[in-house]
Structures are given as structure tokens and as C-alpha cells.
PDB file of N, CA and C in Angstrom:
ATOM      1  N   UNK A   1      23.021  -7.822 -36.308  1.00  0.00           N
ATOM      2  CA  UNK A   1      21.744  -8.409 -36.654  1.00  0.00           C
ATOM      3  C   UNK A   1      21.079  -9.024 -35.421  1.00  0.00           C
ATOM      4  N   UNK A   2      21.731  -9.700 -34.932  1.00  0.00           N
ATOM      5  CA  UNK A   2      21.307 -10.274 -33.240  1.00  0.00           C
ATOM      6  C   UNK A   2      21.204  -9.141 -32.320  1.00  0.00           C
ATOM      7  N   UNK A   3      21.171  -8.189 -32.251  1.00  0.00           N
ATOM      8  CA  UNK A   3      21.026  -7.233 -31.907  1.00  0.00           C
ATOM      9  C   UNK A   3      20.238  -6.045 -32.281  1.00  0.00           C
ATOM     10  N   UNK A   4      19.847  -6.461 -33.166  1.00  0.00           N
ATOM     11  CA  UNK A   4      17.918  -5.596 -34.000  1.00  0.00           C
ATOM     12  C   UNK A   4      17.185  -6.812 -33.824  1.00  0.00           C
ATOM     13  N   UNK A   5      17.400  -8.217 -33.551  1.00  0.00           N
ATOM     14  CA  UNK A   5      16.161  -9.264 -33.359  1.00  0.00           C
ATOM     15  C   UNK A   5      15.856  -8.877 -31.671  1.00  0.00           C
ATOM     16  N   UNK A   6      16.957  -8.761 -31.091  1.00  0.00           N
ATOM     17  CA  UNK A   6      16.769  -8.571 -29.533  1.00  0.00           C
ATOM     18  C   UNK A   6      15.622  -7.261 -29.313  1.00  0.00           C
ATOM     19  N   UNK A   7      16.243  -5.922 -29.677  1.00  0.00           N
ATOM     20  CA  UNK A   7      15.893  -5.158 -29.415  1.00  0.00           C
ATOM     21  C   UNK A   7      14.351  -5.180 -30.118  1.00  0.00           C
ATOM     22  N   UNK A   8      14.018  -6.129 -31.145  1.00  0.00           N
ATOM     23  CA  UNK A   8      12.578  -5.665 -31.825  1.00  0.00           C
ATOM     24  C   UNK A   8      11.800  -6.808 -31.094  1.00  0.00           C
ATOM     25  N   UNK A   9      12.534  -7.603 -30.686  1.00  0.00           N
ATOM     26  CA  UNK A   9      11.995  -8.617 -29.768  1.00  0.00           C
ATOM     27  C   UNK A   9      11.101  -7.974 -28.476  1.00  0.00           C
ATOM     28  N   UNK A  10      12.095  -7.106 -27.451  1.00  0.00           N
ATOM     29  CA  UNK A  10      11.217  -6.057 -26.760  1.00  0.00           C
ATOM     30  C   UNK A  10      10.757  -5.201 -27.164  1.00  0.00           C
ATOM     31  N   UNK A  11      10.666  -4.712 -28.069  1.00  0.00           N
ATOM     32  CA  UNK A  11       9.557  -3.659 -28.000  1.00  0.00           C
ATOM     33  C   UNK A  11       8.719  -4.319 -28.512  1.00  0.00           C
ATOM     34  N   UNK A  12       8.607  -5.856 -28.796  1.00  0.00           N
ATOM     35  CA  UNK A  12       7.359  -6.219 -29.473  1.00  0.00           C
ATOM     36  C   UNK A  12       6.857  -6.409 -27.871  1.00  0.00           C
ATOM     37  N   UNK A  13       7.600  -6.955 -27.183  1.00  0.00           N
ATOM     38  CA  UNK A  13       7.069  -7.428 -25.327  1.00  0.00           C
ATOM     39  C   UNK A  13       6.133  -5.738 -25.254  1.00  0.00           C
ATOM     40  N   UNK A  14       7.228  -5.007 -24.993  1.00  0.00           N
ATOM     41  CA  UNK A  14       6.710  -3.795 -24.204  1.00  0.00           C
ATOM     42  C   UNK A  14       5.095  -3.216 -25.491  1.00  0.00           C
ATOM     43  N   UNK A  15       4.898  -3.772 -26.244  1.00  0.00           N
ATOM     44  CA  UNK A  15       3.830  -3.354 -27.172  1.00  0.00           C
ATOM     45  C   UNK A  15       2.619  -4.008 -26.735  1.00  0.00           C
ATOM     46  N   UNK A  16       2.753  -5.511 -26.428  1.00  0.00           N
ATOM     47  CA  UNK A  16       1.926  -6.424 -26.246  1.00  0.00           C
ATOM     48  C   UNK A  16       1.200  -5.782 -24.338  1.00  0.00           C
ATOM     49  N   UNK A  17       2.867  -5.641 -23.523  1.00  0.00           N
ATOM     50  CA  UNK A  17       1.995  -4.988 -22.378  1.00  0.00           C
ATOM     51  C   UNK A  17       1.184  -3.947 -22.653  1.00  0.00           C
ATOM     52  N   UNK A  18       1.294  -3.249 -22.875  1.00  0.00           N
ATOM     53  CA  UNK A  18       0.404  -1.960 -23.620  1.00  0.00           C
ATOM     54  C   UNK A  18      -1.179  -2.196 -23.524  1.00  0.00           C
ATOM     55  N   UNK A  19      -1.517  -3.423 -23.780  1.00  0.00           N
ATOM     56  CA  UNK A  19      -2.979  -3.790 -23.981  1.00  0.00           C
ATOM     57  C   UNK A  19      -3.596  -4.147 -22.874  1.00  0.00           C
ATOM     58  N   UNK A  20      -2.260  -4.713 -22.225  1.00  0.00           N
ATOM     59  CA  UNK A  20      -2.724  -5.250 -20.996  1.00  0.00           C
ATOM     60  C   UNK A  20      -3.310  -4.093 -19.632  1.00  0.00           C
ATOM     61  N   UNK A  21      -4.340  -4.511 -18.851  1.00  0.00           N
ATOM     62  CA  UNK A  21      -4.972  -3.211 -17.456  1.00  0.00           C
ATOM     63  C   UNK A  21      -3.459  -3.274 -16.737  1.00  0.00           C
ATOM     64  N   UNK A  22      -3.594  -1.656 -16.024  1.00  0.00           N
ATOM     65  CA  UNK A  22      -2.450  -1.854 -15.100  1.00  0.00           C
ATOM     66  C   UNK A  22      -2.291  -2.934 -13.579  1.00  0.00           C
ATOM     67  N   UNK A  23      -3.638  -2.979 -13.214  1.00  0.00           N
ATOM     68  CA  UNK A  23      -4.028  -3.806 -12.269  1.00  0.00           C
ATOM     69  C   UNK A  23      -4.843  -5.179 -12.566  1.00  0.00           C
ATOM     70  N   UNK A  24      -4.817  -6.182 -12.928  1.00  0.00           N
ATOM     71  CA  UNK A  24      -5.739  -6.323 -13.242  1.00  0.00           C
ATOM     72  C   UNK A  24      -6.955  -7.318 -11.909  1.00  0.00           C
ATOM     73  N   UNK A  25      -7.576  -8.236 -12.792  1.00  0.00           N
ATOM     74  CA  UNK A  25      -8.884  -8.310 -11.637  1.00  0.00           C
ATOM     75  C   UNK A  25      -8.543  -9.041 -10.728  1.00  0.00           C
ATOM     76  N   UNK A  26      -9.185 -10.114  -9.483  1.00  0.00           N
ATOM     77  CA  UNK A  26      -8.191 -10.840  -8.840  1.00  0.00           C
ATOM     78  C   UNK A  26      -8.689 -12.024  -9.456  1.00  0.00           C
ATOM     79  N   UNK A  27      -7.646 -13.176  -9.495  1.00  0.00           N
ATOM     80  CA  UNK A  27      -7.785 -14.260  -9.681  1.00  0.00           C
ATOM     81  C   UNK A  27      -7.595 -15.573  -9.252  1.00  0.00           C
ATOM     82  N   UNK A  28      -7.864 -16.307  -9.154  1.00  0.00           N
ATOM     83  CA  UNK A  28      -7.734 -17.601  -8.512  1.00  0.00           C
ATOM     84  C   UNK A  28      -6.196 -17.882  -8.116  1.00  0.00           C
ATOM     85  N   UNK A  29      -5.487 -18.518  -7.679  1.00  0.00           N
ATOM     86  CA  UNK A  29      -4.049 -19.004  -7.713  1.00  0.00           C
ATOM     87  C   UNK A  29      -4.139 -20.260  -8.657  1.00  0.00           C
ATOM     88  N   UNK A  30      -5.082 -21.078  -9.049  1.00  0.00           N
ATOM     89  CA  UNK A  30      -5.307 -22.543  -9.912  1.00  0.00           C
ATOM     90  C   UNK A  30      -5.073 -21.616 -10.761  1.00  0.00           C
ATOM     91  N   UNK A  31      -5.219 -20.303 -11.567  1.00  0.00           N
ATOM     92  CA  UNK A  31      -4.981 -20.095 -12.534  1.00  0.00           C
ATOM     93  C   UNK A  31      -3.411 -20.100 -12.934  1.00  0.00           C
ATOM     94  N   UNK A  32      -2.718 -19.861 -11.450  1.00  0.00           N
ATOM     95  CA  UNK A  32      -1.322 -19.639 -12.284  1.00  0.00           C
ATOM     96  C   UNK A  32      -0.824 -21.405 -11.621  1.00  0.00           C
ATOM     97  N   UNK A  33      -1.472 -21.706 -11.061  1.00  0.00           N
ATOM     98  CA  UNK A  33      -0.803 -23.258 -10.841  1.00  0.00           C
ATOM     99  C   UNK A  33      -1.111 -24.202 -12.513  1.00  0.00           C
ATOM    100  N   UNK A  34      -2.424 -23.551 -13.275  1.00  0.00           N
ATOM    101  CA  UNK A  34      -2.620 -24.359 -14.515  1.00  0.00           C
ATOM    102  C   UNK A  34      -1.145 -23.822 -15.539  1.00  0.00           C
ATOM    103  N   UNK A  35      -1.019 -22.859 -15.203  1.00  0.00           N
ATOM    104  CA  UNK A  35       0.468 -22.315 -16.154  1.00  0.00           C
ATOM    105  C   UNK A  35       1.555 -22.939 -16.015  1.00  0.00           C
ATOM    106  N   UNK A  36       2.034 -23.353 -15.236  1.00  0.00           N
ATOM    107  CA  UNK A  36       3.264 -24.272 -14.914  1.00  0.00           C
ATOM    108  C   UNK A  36       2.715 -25.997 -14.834  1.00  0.00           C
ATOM    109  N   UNK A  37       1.704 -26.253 -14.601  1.00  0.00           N
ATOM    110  CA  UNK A  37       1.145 -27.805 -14.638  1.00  0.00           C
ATOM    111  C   UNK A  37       2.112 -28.569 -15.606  1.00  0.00           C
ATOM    112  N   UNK A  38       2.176 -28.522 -16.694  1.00  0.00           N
ATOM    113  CA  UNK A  38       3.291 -28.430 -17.359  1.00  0.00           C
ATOM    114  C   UNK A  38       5.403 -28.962 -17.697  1.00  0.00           C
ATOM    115  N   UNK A  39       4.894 -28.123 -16.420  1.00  0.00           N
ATOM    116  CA  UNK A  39       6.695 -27.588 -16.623  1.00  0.00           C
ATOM    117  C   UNK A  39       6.958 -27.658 -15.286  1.00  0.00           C
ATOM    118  N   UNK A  40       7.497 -27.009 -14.279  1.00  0.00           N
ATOM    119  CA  UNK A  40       8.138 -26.982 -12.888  1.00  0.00           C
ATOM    120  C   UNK A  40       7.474 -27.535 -12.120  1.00  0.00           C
ATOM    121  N   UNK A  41       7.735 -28.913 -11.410  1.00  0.00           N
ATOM    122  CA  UNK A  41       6.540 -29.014 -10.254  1.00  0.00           C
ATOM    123  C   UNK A  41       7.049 -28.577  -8.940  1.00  0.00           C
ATOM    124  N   UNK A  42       8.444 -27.880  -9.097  1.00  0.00           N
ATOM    125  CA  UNK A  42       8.650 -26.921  -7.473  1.00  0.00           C
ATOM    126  C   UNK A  42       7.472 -25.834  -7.510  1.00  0.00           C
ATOM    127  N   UNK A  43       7.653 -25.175  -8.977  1.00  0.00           N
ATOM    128  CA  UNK A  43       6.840 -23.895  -8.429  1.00  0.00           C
ATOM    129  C   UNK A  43       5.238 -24.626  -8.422  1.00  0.00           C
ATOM    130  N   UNK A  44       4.788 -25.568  -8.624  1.00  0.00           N
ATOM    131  CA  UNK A  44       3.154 -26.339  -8.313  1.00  0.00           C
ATOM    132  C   UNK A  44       3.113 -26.495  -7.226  1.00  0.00           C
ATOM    133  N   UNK A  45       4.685 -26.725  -6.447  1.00  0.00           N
ATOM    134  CA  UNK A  45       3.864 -27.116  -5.030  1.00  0.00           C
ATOM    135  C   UNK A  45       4.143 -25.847  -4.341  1.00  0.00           C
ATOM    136  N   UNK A  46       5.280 -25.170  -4.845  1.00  0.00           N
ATOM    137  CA  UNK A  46       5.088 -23.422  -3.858  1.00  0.00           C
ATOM    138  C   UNK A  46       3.919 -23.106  -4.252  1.00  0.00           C
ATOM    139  N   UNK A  47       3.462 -22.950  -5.376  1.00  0.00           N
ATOM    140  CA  UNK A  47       2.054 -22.102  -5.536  1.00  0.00           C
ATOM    141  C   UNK A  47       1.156 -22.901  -4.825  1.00  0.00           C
ATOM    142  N   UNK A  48       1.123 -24.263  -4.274  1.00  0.00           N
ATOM    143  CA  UNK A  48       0.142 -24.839  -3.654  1.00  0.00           C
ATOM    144  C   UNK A  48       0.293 -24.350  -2.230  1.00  0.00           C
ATOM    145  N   UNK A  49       1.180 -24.117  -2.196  1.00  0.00           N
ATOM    146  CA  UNK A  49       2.141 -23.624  -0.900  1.00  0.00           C
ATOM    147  C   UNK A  49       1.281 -21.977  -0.408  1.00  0.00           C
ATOM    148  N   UNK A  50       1.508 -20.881  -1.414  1.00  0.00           N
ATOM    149  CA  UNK A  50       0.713 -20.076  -1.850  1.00  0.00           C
ATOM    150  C   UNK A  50      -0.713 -19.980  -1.163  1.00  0.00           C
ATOM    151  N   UNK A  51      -1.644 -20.798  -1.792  1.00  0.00           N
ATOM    152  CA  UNK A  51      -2.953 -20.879  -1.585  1.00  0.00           C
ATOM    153  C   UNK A  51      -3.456 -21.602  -0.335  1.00  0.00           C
ATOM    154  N   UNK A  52      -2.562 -21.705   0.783  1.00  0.00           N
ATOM    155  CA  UNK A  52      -3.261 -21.818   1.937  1.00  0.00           C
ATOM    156  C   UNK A  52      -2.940 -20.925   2.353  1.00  0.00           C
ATOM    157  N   UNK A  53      -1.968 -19.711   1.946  1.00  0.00           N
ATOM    158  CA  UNK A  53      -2.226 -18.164   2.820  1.00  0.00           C
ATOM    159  C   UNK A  53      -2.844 -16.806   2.094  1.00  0.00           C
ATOM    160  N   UNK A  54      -2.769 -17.387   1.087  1.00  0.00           N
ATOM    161  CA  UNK A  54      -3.430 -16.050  -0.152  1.00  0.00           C
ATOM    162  C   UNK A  54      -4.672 -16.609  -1.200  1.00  0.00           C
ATOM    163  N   UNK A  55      -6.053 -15.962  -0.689  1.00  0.00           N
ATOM    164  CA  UNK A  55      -7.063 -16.018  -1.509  1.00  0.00           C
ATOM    165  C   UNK A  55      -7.304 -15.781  -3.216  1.00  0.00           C
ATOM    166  N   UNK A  56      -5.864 -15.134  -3.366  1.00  0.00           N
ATOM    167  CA  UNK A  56      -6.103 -14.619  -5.135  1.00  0.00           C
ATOM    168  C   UNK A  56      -4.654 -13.856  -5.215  1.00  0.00           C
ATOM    169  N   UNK A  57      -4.917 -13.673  -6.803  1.00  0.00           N
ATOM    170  CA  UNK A  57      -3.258 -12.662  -6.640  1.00  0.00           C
ATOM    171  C   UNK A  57      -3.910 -11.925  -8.276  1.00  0.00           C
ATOM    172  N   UNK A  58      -3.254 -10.898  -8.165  1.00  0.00           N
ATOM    173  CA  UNK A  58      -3.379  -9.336  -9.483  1.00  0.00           C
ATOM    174  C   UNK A  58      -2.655  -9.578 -10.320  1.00  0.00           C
ATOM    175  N   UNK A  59      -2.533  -9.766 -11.467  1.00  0.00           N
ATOM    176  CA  UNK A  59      -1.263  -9.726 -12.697  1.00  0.00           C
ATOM    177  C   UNK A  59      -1.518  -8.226 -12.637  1.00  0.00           C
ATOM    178  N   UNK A  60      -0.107  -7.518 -12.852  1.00  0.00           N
ATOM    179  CA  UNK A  60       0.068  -6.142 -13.116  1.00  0.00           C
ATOM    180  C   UNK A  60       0.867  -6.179 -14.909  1.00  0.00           C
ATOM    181  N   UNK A  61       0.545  -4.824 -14.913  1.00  0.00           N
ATOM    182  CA  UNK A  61       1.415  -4.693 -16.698  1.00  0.00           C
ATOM    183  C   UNK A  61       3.017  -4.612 -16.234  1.00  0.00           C
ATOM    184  N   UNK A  62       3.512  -5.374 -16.955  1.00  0.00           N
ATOM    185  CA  UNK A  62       5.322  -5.616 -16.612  1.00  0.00           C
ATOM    186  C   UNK A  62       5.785  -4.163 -17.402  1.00  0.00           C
ATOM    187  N   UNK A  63       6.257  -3.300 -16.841  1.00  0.00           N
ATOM    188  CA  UNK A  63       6.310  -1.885 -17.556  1.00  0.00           C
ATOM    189  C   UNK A  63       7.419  -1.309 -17.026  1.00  0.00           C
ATOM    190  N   UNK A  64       7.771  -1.728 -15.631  1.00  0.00           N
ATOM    191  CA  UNK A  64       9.418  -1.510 -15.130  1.00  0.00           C
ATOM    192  C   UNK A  64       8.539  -0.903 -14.086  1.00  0.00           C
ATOM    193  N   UNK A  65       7.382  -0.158 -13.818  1.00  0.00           N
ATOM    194  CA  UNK A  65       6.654   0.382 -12.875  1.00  0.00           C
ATOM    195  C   UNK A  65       5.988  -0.948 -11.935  1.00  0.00           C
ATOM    196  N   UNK A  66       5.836  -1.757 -12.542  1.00  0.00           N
ATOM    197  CA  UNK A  66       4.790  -2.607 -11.987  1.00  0.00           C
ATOM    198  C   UNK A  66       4.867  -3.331 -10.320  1.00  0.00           C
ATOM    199  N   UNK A  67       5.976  -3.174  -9.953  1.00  0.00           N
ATOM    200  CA  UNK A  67       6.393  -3.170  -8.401  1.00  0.00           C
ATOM    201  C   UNK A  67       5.622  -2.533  -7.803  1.00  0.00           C
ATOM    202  N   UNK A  68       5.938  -1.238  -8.085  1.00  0.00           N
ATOM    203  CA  UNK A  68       5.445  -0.138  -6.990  1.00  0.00           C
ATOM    204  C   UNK A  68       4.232  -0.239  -7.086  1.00  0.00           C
ATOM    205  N   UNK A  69       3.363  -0.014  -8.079  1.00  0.00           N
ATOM    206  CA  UNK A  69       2.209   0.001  -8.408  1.00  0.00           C
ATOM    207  C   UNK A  69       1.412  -1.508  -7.319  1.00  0.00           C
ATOM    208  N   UNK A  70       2.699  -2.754  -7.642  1.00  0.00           N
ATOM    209  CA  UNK A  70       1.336  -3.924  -7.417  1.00  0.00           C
ATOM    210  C   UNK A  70       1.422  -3.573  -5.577  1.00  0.00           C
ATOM    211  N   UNK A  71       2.328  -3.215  -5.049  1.00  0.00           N
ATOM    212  CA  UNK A  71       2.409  -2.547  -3.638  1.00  0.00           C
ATOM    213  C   UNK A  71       1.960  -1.674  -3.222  1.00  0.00           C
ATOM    214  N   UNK A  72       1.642  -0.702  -3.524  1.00  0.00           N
ATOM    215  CA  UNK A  72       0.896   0.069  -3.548  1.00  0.00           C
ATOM    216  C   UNK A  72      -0.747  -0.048  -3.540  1.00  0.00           C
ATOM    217  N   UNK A  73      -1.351  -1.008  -4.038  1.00  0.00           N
ATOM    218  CA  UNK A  73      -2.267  -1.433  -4.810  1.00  0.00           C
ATOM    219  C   UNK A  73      -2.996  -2.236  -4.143  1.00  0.00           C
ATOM    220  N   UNK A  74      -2.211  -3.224  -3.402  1.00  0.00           N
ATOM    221  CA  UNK A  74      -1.974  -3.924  -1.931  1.00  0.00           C
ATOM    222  C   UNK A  74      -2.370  -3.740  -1.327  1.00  0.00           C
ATOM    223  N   UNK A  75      -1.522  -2.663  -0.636  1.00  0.00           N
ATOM    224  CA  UNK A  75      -1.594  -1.916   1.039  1.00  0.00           C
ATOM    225  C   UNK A  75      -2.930  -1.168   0.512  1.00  0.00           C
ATOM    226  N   UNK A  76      -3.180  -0.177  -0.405  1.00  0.00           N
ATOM    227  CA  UNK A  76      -4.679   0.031  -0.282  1.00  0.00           C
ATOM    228  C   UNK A  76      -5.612  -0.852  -0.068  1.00  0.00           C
ATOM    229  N   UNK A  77      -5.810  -1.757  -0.799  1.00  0.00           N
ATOM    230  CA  UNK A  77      -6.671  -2.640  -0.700  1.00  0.00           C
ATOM    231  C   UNK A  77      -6.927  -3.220   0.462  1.00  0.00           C
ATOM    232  N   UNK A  78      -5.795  -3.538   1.080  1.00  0.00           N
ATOM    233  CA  UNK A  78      -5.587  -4.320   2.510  1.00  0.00           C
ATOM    234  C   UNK A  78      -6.343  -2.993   3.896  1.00  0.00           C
ATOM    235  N   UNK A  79      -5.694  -2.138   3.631  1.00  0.00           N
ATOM    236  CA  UNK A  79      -6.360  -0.908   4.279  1.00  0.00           C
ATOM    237  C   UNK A  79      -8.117  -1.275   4.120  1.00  0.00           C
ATOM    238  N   UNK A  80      -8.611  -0.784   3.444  1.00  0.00           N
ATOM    239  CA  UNK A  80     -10.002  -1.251   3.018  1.00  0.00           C
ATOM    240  C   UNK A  80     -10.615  -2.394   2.822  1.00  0.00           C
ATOM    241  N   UNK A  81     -10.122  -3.297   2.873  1.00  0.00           N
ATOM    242  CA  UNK A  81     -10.516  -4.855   3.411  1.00  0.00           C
ATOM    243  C   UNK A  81     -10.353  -4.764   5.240  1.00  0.00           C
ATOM    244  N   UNK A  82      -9.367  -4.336   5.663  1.00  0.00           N
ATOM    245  CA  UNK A  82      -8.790  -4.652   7.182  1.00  0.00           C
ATOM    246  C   UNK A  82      -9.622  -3.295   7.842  1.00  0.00           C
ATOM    247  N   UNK A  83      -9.901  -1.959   7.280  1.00  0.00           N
ATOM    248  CA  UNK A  83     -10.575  -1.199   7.834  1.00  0.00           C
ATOM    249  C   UNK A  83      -9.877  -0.752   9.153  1.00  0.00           C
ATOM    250  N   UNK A  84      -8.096  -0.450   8.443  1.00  0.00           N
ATOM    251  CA  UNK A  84      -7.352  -0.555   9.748  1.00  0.00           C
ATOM    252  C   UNK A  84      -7.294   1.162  10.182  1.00  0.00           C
ATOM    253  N   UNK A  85      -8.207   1.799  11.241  1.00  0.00           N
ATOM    254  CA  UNK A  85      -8.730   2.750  11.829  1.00  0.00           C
ATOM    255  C   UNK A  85      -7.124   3.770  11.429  1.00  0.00           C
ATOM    256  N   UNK A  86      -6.178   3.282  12.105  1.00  0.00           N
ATOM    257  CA  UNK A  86      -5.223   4.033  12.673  1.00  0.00           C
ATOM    258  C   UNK A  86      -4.031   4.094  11.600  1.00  0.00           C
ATOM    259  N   UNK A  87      -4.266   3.081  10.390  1.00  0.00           N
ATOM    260  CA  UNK A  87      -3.129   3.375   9.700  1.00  0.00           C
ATOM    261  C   UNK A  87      -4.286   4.412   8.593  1.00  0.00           C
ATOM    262  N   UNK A  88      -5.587   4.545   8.628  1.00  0.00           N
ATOM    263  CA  UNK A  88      -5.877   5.650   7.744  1.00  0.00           C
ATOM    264  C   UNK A  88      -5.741   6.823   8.385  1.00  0.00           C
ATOM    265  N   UNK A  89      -5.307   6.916   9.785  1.00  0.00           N
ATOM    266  CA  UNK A  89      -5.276   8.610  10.295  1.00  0.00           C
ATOM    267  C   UNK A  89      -3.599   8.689   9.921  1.00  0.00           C
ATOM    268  N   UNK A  90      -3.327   7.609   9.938  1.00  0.00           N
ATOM    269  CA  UNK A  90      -1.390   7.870   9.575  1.00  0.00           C
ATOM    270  C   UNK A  90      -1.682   8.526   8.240  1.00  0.00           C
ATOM    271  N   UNK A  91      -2.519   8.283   7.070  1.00  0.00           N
ATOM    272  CA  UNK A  91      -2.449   8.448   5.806  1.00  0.00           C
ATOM    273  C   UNK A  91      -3.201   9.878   5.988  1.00  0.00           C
ATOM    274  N   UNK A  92      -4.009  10.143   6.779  1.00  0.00           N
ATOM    275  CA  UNK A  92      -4.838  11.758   6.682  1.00  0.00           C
ATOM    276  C   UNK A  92      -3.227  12.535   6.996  1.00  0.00           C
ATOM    277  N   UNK A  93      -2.889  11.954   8.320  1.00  0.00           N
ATOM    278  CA  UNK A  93      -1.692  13.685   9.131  1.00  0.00           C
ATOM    279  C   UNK A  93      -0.487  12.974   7.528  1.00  0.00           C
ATOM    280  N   UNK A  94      -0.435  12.749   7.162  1.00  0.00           N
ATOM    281  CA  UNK A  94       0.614  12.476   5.415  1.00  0.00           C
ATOM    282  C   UNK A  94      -0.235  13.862   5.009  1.00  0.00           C
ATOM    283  N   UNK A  95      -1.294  13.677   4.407  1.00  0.00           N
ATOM    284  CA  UNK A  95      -1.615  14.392   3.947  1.00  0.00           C
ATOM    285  C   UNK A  95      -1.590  15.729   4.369  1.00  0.00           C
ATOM    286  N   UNK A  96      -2.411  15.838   5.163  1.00  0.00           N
ATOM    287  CA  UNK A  96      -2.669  17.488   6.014  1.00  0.00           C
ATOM    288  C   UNK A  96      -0.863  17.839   6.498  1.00  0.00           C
ATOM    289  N   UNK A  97       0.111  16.976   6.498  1.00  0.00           N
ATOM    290  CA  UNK A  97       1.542  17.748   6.360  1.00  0.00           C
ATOM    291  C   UNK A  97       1.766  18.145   4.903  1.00  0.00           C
ATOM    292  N   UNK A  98       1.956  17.097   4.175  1.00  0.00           N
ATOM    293  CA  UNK A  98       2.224  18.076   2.612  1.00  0.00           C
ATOM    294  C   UNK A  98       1.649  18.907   2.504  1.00  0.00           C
ATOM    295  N   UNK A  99       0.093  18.907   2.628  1.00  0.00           N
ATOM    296  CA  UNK A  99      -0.687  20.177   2.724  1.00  0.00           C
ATOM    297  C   UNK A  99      -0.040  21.817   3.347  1.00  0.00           C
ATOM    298  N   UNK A 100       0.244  21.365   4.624  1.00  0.00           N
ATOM    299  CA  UNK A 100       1.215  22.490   5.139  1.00  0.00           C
ATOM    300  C   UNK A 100       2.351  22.839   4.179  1.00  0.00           C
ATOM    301  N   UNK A 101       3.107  22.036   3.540  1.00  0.00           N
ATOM    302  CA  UNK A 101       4.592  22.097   2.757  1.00  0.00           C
ATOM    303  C   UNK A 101       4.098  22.996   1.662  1.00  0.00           C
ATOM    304  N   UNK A 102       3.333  22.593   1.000  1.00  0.00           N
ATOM    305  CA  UNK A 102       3.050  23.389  -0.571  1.00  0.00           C
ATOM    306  C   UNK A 102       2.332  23.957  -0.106  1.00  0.00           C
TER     307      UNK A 102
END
């Protein structure tokens, strides 16, 4: 029986992600410092900690993918914010080699 509450327990989780964007928009860091206000004041002052080097942060859908994706997601972005010349010709000769492969 503890063991059909568990298991219906996640798939109610993995149902609820479902609704959620895979990326979603950026947001303040006060938003996740108001989430713990609360409860932990280590993680209030890391997240304060946080926001003198990072302007915002993405909630991703928790899906077992959501690593790669929020890294991924990142380094693009950062690419196109930083307009870094030489890591987009690294990403063209990526391409134009697979191109050769298949």
C-alpha cells in the first residue's frame, strides 16, 4: 500500500510538470529568495550570495531531461548575449563536419 501512495504520488509530480514550459521566462532571484524567506536562512543568504553575480535564473520542467536542456539553453543564450565571434565558427565547422559524416 505504501508503495501505490509513493508511486501515485509521482506520477501525480511528473503530471503536474507536464503543464509546466520547458524553459521558462527569466526571473528575478527575489523570486526564489521569497520561497525560502520562510524556512532556510543559509540558502537566503547563498541566494543573496547569488544575486551579486547572476541577473535572473530559468525554472526548467523537472523531467529527468532538465539538466541538459537548462545547459544547453545557457550556453546559447550566453553565445547571443556575449556575441562570442569564435565560439559560433566552433559551432558552424560542428556542423559543416556532421554534414560531411551523413
Amino acid at each position: 500500500m505504501l508503495m501505490y501512495a509513493f508511486c501515485s504520488s509521482v506520477r501525480g509530480t511528473r503530471e503536474s510538470e507536464k503543464s509546466k514550459p520547458y524553459i521558462g521566462d527569466k526571473e528575478s532571484l527575489d523570486a526564489l529568495k521569497a520561497e525560502y524567506m520562510n524556512g532556510s536562512q543559509v540558502f537566503v543568504a547563498k541566494i543573496s550570495n547569488l544575486q551579486q553575480q547572476y541577473g535572473g535564473m530559468r525554472r526548467t520542467r523537472g523531467d529527468g531531461n532538465c539538466f541538459f536542456r537548462s545547459f544547453i539553453y545557457g550556453y546559447l543564450e550566453w553565445l547571443l548575449v556575449h556575441q562570442q565571434e569564435q565560439e559560433c565558427q566552433r559551432w558552424d565547422m560542428l556542423r559543416s563536419l556532421s554534414a560531411a559524416v551523413a
